[in-house]
N, C-alpha and C. Protein backbone atom coordinates (compact mmCIF):
# COMPACT_ATOMS: atom_id res chain seq x y z
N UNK A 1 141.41 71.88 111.41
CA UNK A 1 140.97 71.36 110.12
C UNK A 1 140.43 69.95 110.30
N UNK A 2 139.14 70.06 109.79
CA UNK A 2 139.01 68.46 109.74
C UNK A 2 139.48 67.25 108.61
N UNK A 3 140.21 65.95 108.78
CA UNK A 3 140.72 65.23 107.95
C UNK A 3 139.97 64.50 107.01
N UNK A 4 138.91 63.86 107.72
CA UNK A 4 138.03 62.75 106.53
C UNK A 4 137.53 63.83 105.01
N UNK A 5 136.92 65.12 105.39
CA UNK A 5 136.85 65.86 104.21
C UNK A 5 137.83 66.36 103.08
N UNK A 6 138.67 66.03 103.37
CA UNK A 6 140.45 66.29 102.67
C UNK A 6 140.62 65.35 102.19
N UNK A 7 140.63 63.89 102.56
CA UNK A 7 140.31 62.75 101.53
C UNK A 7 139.57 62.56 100.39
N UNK A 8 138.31 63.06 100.77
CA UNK A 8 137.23 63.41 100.02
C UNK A 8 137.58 63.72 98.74
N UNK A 9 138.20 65.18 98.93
CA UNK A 9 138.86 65.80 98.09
C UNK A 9 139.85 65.32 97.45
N UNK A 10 140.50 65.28 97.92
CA UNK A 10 141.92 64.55 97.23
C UNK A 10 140.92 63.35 96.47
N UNK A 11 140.34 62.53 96.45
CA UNK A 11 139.53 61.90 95.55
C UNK A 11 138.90 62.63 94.34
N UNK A 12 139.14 63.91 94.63
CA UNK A 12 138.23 64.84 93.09
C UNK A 12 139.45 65.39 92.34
N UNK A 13 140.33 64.78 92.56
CA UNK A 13 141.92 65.69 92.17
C UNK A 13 141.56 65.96 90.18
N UNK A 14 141.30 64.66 89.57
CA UNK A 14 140.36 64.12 88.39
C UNK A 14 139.66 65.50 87.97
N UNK A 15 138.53 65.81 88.92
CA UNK A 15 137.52 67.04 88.39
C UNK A 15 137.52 68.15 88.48
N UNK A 16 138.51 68.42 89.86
CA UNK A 16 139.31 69.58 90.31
C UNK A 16 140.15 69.88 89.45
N UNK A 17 141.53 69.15 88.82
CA UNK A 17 142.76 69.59 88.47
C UNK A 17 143.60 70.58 89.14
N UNK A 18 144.70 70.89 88.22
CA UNK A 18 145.53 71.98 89.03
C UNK A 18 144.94 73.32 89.25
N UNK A 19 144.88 73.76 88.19
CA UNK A 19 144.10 74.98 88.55
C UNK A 19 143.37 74.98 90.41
N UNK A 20 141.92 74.03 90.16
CA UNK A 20 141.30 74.21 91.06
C UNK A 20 141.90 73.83 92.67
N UNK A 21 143.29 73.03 92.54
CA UNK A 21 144.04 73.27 93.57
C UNK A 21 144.17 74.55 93.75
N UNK A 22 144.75 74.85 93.16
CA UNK A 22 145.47 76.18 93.30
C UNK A 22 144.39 77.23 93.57
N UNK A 23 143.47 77.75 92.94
CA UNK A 23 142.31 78.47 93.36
C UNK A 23 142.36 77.99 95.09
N UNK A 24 141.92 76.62 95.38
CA UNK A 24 141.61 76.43 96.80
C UNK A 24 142.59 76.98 97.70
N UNK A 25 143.92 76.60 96.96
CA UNK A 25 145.11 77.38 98.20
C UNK A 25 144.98 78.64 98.45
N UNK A 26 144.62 79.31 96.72
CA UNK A 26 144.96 81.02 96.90
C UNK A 26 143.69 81.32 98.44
N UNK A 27 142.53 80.68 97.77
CA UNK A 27 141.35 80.81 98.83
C UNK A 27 141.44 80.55 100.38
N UNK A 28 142.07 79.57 100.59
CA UNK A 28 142.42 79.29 101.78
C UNK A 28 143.54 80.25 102.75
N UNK A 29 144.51 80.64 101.49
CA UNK A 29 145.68 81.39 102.86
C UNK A 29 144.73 82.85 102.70
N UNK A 30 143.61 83.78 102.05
CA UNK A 30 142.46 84.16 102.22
C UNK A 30 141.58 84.30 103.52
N UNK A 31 142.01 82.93 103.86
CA UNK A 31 141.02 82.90 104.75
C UNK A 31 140.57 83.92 106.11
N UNK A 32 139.49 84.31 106.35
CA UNK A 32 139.13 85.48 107.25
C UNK A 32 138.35 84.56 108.41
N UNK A 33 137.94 85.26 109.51
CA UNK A 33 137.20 84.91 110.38
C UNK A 33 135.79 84.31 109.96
N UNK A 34 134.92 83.28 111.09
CA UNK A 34 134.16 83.01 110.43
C UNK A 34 134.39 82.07 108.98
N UNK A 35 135.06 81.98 108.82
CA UNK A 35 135.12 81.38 106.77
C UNK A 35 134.92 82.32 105.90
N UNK A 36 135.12 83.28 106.23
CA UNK A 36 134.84 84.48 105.05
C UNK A 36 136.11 84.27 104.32
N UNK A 37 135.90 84.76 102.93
CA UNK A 37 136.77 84.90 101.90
C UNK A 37 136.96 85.90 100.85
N UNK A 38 137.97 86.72 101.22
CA UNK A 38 137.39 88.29 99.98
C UNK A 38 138.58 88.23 99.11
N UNK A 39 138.36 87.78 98.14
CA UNK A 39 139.26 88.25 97.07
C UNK A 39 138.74 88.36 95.55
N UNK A 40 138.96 89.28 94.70
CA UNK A 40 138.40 89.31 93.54
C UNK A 40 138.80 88.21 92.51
N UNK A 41 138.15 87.97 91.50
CA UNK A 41 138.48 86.97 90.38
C UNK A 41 140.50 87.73 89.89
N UNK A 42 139.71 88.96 89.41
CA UNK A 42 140.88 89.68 88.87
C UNK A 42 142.17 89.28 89.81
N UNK A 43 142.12 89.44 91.05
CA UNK A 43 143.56 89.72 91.90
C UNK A 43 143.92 87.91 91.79
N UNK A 44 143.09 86.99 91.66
CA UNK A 44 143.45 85.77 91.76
C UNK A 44 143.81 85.14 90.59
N UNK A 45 143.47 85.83 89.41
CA UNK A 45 144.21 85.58 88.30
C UNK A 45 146.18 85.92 88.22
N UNK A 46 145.96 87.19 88.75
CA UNK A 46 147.42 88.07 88.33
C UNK A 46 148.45 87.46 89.28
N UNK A 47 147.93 86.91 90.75
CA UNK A 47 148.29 86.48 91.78
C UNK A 47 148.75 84.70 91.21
N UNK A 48 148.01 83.50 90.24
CA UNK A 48 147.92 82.55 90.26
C UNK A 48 148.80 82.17 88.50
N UNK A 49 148.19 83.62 87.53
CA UNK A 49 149.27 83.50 86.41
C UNK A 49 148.11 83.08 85.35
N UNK A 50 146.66 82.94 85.75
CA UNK A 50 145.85 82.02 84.97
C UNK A 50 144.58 83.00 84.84
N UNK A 51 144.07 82.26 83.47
CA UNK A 51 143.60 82.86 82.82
C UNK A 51 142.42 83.40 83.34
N UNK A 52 140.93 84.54 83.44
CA UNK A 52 139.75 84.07 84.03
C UNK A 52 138.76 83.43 83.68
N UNK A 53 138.82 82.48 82.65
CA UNK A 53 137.91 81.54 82.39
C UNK A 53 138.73 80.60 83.62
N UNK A 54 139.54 80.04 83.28
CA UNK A 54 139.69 78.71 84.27
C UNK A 54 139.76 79.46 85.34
N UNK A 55 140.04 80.48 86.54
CA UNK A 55 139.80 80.82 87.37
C UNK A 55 138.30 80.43 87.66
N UNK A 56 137.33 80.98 87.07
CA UNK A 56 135.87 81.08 87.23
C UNK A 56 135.12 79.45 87.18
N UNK A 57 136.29 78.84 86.41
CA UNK A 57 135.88 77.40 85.93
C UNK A 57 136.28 76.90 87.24
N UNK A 58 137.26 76.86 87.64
CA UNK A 58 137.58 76.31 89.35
C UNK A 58 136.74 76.77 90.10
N UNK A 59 136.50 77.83 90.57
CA UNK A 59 135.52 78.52 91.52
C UNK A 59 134.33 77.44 91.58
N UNK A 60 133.53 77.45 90.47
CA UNK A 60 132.31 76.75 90.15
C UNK A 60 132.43 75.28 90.45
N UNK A 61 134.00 75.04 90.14
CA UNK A 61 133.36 73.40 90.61
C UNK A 61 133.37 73.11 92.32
N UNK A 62 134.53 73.78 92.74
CA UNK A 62 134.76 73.98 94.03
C UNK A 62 133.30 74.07 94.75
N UNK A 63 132.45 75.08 93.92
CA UNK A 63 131.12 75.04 94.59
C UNK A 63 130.06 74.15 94.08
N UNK A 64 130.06 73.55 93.69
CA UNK A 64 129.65 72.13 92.88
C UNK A 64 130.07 71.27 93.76
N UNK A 65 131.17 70.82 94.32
CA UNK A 65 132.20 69.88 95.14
C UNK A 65 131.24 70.15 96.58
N UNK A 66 131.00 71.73 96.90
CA UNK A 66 130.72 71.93 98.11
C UNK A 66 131.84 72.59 99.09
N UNK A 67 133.04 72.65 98.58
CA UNK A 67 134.20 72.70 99.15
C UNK A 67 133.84 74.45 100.01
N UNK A 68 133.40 75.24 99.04
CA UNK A 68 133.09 76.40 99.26
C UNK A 68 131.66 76.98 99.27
N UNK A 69 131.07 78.13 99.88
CA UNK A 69 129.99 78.82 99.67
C UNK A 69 129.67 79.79 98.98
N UNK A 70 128.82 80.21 97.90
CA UNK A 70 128.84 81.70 98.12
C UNK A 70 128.43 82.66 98.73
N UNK A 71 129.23 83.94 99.16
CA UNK A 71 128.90 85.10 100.46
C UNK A 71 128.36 86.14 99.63
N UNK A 72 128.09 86.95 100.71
CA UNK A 72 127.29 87.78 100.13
C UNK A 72 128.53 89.15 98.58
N UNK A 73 128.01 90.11 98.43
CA UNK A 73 128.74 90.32 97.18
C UNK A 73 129.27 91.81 98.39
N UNK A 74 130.80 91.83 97.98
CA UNK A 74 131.30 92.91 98.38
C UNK A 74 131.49 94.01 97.39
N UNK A 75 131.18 95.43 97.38
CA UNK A 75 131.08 96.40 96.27
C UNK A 75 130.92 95.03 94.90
N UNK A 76 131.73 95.24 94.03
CA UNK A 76 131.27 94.63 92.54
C UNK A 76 131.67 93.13 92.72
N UNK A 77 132.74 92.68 93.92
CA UNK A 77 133.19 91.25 93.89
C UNK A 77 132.13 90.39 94.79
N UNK A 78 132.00 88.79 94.55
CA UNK A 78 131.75 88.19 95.11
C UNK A 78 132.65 88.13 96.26
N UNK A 79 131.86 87.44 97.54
CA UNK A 79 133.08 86.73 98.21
C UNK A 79 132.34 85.10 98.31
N UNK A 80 133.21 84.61 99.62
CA UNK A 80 132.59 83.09 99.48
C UNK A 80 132.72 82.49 100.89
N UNK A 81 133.15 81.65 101.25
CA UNK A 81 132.91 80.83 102.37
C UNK A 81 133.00 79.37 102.45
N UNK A 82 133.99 79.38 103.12
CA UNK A 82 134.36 77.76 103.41
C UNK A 82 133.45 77.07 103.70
N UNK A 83 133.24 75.75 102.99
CA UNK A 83 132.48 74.62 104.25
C UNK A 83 132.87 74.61 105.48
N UNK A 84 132.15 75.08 106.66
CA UNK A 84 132.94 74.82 108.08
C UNK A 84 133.63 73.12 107.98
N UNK A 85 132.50 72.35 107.36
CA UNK A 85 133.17 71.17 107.59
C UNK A 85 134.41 71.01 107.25
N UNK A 86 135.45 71.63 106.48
CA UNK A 86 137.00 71.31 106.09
C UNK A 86 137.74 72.34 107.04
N UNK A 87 137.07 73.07 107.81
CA UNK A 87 137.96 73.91 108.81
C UNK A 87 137.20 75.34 109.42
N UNK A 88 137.88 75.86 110.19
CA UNK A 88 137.33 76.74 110.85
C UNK A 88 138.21 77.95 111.30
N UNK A 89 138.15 79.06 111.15
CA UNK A 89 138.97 80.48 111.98
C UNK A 89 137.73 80.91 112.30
N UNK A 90 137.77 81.42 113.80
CA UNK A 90 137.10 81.52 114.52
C UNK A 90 136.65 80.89 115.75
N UNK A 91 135.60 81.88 116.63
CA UNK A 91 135.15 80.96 117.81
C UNK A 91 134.26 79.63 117.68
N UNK A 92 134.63 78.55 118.76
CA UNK A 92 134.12 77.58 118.40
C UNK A 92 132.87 77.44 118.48
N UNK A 93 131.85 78.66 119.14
CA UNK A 93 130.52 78.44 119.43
C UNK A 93 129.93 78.72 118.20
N UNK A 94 130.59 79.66 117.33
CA UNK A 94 130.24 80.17 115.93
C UNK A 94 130.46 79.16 115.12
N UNK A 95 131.29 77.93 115.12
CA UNK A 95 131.97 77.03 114.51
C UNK A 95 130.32 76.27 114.14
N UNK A 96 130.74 75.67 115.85
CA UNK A 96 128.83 74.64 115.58
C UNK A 96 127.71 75.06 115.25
N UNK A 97 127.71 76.48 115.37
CA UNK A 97 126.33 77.73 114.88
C UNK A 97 126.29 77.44 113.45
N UNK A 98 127.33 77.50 112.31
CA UNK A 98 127.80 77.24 111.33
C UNK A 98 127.31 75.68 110.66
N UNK A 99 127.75 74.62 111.45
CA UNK A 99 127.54 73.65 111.06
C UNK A 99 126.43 72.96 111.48
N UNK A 100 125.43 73.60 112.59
CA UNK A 100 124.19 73.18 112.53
C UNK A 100 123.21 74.07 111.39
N UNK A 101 123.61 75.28 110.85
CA UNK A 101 123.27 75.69 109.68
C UNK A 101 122.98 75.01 108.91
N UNK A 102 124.19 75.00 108.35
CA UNK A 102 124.30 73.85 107.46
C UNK A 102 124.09 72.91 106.90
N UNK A 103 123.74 72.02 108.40
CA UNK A 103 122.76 71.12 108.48
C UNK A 103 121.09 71.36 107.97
N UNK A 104 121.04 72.05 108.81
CA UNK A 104 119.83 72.56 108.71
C UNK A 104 118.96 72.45 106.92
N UNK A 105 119.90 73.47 106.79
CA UNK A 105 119.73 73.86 105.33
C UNK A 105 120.15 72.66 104.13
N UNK A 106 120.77 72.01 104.88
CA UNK A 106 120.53 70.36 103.67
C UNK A 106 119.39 69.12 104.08
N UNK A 107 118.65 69.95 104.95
CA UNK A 107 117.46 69.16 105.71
C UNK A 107 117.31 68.02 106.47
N UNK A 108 119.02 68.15 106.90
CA UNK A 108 119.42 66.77 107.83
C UNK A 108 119.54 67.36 109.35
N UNK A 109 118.72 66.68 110.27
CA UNK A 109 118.53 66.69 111.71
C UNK A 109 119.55 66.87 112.24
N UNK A 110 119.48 67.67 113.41
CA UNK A 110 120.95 68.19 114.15
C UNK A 110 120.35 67.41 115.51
N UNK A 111 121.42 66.37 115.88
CA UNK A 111 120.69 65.96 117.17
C UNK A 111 121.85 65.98 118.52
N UNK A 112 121.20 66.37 119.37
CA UNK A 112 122.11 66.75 120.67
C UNK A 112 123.21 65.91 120.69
């Protein structure tokens, strides 16, 4: 896991709230290879006790924050995807494959 991005966060505690803790945990012990993430809205409600507006309301800021991605859609559910930058399961060559993506795609130079 990387640390400076966890600060970050913990600085959004304010825009996040509990809920969107909690969404991040359910999401995180979730976590699959790669950064994949499969769980439905529904199972993370019944699982967390909360309602699915604020479920959906966390999700969104989380991806607003950046904290998360969205993946492609499994049968009717979304899934999602970690920022590699706050951590990684998986191989490490896939890790930097990931985060020169990333890069890429926010139009900032990846340099040796």
């Amino acid at each position: 896991m990387a640390q400076s991005p966890f600060e970050v966060l913990a600085a959004q505690r304010r825009e996040l709230g509990a809920d969107g803790f909690s969404v991040l945990f359910l999401l995180l012990a979730r976590l699959d290879f790669d950064n994949h993430i499969y769980v439905s809205q529904k199972e993370m409600c019944a699982k967390l006790g909360m309602a699915q507006p604020n479920v959906s309301r966390a999700i969104h800021r989380l991806l607003d924050i950046g904290v998360i991605d969205e993946g492609p859609r499994v049968g009717r559910c979304r899934s999602y995807r970690l920022n590699p930058s706050y951590g990684w399961k998986g191989r490490p060559e896939n890790h930097r494959a990931a985060l020169k993506d990333r890069m890429r795609s926010a139009r900032m130079k990846v340099v040796a």
